[in-house]
Protein backbone atom coordinates (compact mmCIF):
# COMPACT_ATOMS: atom_id res chain seq x y z
CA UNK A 1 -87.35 -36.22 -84.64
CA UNK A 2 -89.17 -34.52 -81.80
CA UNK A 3 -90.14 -37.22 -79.26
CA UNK A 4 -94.27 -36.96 -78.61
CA UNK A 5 -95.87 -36.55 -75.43
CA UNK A 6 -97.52 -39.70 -73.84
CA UNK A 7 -100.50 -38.85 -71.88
CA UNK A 8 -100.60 -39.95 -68.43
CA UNK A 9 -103.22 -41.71 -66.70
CA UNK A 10 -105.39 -40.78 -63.56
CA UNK A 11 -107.44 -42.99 -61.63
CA UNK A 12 -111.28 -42.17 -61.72
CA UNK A 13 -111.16 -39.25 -63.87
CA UNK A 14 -109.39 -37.05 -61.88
CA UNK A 15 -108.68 -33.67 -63.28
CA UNK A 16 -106.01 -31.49 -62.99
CA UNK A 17 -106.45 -27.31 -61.35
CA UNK A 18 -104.25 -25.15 -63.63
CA UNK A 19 -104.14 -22.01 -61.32
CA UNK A 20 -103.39 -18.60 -62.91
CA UNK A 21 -101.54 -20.13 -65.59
CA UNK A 22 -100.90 -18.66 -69.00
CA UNK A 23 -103.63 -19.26 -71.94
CA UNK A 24 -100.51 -20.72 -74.64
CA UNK A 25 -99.70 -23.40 -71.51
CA UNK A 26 -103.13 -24.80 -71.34
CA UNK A 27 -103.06 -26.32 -74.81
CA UNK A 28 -99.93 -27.70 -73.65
CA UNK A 29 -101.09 -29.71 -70.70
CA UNK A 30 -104.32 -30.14 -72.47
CA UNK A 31 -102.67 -32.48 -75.30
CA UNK A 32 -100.37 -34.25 -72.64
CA UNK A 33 -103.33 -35.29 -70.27
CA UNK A 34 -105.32 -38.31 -71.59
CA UNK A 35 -108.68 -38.36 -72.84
CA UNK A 36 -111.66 -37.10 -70.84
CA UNK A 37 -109.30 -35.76 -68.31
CA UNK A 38 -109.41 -31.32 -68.94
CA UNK A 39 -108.07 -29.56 -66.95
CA UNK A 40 -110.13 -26.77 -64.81
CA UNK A 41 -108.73 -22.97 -65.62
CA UNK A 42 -108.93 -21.38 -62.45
CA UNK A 43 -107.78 -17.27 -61.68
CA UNK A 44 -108.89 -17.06 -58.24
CA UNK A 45 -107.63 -18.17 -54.65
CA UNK A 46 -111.46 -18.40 -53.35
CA UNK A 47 -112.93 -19.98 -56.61
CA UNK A 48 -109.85 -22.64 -56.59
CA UNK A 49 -110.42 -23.56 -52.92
CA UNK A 50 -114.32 -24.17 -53.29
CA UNK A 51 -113.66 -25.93 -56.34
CA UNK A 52 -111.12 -28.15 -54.24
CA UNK A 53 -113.79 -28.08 -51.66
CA UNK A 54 -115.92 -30.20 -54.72
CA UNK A 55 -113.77 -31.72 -57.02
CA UNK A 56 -111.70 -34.39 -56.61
CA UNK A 57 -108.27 -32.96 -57.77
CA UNK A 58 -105.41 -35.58 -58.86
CA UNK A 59 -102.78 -32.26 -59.04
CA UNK A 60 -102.90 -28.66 -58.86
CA UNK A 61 -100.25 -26.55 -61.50
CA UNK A 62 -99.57 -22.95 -60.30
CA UNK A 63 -97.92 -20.18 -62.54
CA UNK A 64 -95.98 -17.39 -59.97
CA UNK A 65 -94.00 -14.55 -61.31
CA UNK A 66 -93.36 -11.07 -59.95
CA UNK A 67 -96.56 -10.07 -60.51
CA UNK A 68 -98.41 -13.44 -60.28
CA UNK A 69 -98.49 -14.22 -56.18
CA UNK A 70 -101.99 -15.82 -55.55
CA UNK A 71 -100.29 -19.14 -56.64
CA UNK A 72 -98.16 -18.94 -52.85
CA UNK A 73 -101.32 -17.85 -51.12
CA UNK A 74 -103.04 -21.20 -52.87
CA UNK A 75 -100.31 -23.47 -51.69
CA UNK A 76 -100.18 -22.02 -47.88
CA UNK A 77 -104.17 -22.50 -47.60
CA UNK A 78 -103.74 -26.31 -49.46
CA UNK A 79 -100.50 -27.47 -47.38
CA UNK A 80 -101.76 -25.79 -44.24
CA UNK A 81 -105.37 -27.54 -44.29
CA UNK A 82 -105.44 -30.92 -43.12
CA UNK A 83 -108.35 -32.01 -45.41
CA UNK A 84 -106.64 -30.93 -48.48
CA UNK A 85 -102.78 -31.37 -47.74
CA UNK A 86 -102.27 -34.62 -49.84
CA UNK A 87 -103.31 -33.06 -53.16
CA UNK A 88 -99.93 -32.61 -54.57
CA UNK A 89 -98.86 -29.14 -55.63
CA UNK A 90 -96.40 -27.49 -58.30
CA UNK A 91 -95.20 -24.49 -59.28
CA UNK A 92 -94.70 -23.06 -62.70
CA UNK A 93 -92.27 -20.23 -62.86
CA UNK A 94 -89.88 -18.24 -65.42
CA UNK A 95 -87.53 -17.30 -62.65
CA UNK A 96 -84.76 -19.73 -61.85
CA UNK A 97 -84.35 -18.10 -58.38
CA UNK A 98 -82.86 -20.06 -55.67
CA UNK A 99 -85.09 -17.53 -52.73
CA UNK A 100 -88.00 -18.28 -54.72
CA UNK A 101 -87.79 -21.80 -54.86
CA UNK A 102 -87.09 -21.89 -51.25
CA UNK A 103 -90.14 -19.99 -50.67
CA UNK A 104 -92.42 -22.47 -53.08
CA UNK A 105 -90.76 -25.71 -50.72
CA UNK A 106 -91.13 -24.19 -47.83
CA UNK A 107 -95.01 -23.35 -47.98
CA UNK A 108 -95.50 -26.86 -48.84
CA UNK A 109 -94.84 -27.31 -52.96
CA UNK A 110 -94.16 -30.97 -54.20
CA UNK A 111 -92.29 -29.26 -57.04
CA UNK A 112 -90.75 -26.46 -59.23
CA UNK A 113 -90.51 -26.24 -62.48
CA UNK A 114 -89.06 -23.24 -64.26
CA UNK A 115 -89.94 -22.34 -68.05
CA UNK A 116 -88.98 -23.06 -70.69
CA UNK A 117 -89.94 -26.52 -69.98
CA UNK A 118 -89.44 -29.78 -72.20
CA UNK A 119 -92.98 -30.62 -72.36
CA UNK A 120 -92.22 -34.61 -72.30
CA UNK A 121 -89.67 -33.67 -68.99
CA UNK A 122 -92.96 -31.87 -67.34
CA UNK A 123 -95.10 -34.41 -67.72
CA UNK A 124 -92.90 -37.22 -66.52
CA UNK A 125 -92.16 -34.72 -63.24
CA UNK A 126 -96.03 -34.73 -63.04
CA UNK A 127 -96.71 -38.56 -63.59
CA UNK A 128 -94.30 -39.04 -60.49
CA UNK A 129 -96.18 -37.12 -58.19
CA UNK A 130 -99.60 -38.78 -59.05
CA UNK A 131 -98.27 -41.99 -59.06
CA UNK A 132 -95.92 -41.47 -56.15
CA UNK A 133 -99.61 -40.40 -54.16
CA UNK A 134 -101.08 -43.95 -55.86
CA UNK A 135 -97.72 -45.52 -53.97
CA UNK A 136 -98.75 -44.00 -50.82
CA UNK A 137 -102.69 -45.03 -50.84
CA UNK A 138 -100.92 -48.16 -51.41
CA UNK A 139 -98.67 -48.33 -48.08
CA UNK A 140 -101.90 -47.52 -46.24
CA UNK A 141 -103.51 -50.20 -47.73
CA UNK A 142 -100.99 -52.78 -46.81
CA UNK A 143 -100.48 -51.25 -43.48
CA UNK A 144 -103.63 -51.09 -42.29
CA UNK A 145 -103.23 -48.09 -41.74
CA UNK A 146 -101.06 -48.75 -38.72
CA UNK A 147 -98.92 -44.85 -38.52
CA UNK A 148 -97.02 -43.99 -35.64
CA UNK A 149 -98.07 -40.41 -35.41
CA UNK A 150 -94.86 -39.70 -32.41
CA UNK A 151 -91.92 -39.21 -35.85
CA UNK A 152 -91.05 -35.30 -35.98
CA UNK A 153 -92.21 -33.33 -38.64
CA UNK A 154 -94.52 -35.71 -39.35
CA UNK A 155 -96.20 -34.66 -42.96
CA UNK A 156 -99.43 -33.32 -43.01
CA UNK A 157 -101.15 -36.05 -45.14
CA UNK A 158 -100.15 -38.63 -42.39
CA UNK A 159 -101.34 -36.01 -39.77
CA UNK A 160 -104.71 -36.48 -41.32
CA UNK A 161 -104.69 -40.22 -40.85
CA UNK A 162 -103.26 -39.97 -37.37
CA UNK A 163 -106.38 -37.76 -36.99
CA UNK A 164 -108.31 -39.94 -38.14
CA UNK A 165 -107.02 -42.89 -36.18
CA UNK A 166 -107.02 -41.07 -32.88
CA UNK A 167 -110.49 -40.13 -33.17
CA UNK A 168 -111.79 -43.66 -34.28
CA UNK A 169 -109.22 -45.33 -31.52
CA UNK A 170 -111.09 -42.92 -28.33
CA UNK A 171 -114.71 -44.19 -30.19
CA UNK A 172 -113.34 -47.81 -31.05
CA UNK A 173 -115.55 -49.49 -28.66
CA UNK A 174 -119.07 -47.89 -29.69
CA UNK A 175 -120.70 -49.61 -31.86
CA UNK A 176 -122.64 -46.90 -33.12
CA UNK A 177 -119.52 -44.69 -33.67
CA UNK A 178 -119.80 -44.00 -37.93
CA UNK A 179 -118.97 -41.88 -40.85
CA UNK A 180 -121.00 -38.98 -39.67
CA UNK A 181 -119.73 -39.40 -36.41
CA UNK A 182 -116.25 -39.04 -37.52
CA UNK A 183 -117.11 -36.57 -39.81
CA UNK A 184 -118.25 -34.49 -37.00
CA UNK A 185 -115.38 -35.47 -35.00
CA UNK A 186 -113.09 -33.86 -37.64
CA UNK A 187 -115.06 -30.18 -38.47
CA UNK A 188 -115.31 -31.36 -41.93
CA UNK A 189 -118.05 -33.25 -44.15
CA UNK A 190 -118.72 -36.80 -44.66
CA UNK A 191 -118.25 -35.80 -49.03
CA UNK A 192 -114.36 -34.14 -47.58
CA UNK A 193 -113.89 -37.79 -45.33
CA UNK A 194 -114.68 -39.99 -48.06
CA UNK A 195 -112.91 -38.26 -50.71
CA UNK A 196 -110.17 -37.58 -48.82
CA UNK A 197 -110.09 -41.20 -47.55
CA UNK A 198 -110.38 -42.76 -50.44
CA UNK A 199 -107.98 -40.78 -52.60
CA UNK A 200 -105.14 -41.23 -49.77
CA UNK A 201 -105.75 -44.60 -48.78
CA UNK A 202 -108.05 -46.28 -51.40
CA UNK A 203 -110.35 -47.69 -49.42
CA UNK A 204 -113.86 -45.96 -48.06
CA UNK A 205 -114.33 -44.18 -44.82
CA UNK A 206 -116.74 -47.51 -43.59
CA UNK A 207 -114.11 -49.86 -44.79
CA UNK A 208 -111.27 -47.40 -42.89
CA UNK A 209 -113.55 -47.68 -39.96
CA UNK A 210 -113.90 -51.41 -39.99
CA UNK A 211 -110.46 -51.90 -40.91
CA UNK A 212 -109.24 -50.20 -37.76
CA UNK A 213 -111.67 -52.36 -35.30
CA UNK A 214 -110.07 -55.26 -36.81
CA UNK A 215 -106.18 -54.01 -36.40
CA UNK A 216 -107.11 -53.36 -32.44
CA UNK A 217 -109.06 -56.66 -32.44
CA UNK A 218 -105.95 -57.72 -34.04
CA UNK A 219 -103.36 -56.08 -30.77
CA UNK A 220 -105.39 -57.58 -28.45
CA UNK A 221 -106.07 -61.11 -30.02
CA UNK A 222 -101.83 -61.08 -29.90
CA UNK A 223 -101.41 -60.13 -25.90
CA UNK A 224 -103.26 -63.41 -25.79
CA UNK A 225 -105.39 -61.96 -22.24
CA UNK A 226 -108.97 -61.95 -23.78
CA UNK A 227 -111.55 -64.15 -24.76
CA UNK A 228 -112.41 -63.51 -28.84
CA UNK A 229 -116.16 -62.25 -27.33
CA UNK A 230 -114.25 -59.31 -25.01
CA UNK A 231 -112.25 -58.48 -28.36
CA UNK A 232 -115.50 -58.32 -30.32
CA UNK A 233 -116.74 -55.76 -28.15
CA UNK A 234 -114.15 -53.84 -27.25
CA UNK A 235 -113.23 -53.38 -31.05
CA UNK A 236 -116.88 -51.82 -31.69
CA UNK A 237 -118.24 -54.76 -33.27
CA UNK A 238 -121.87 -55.60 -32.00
CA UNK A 239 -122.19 -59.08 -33.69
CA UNK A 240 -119.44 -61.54 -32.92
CA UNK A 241 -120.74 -63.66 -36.23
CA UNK A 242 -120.08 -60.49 -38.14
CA UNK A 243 -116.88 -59.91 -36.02
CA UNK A 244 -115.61 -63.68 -37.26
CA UNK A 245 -116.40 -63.15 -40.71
CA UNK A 246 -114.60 -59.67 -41.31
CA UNK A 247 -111.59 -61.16 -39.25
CA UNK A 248 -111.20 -64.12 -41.45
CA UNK A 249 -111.81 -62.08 -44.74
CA UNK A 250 -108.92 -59.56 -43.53
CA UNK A 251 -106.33 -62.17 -41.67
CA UNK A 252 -107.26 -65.61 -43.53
CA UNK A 253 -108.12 -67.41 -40.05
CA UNK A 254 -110.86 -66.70 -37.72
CA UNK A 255 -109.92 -64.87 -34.59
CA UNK A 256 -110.81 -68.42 -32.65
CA UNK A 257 -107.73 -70.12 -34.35
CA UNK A 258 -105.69 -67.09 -33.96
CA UNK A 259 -105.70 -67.23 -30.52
CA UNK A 260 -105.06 -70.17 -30.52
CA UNK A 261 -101.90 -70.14 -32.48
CA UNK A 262 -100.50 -67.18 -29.70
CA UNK A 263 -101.04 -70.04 -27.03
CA UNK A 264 -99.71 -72.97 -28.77
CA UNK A 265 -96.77 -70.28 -29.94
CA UNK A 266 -96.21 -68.89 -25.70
CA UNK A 267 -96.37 -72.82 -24.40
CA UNK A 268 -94.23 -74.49 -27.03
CA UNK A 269 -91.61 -71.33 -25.83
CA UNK A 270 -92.12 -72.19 -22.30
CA UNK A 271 -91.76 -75.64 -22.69
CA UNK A 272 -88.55 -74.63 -24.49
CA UNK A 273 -87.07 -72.80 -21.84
CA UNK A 274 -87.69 -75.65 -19.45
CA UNK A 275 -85.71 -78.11 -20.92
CA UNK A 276 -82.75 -76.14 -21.29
């Protein structure tokens, strides 16, 4: 008995770009994707990218043959763009060639899959790769968005946080330093930083913002060398009421008995020391 397809699940209502792929696929990915969830029929490089450019895509499904090469020039403009990078990206293909596939990784593809395809197989592959991007929202979350951005060949999608981060970390002590600044900042628009944002890291370009003050208020909080009102300011924050709250809400303890905790901690190891 022929196993059925579950449907997979995406967050929001994403939907899915099927890019110059063949009319008897659609109904294929069409009965595997859950309810409400279509997927968009796209033919054309510049149509696809201004639909990316308003849509909130979960995944993007190329077909590429011989004849059918638009799907690399897709890929090259997605992977090579910093505000559009993290959408992950496959490839659809009937030719089980080694060069090809190379050619498909190497402009940026998150996979490649060569027909015939088990449909159940495909949409497992595909599940991954959306939840594998929930996995990474995730990480950011718990992070706090803390990313080194010195590793080597760093992926893009982290490139675009490091971005992000460096921008917000030259601003962090103006107060008045927001969305539309940033947006600015970064060439793109405040709709491409909070969708962007909040599909990568789950939270919303304010609460990114915020979140960052509080990591640096954080740093400095832990060199124990300034007063909780020098922190407050220096992290951007204008109100050091506000500055308490959002520090308890995010650490459990205010920033007072945090401080505190890095003294107690340095003189109990001094003390220590002495007595041996």
């Amino acid at each position: 008995m022929k196993n059925s397809v579950k449907p997979f699940y995406f967050e929001d209502k994403h939907i899915v770009m099927l890019f110059d792929t063949k009319e008897e696929q659609h109904g294929c990915f069409k009965m595997a994707l859950s309810s409400g969830h279509k997927p968009m029929v796209v033919t054309d490089v510049n149509e696809a990218l201004e639909s990316i450019g308003r849509k909130n895509f979960s995944l993007i499904i190329a077909d590429i043959s011989e004849s059918q090469t638009n799907g690399y020039e897709l890929c090259e403009k997605i992977k090579g763009n910093l505000s559009t990078c993290h959408i992950p990206f496959v490839f659809i293909s009937a030719q089980n060639s080694v060069e090809q596939m190379i050619q498909g990784y190497e402009l940026g593809a998150d996979d490649y899959i060569t027909k015939p395809f088990d449909e159940k197989l495909l949409m497992v592959r595909l599940n991954r790769l959306v939840q594998n991007r929930k996995r990474i929202r995730e990480k950011y979350r718990k992070q706090s968005f803390v990313i080194e951005p010195r590793e080597k060949d760093i992926p893009k999608d982290k490139k675009f946080i490091s971005s992000v981060r460096k921008v917000l970390e030259d601003n962090l002590s103006d107060p008045d330093f927001n969305v539309a600044s940033l947006s600015e900042k970064l060439n793109i628009s405040t709709t491409q930083v909070y969708r962007i944002l909040k599909n990568m890291t789950g939270h919303t370009p304010v609460e990114f913002i915020r979140n960052v003050r509080l990591q640096n208020a954080f740093d400095m909080l832990n060199q124990n060398k300034f007063s909780v009102t020098e922190v407050c300011y220096h992290s951007g924050f204008n109100n050091v009421s506000y500055f308490i709250k959002c520090f308890k809400y995010m650490f459990g303890v205010t920033p007072g008995h945090f401080r505190n905790k890095i003294s107690n901690d340095i003189y109990d190891e001094v003390m220590c020391q002495n007595q041996i």
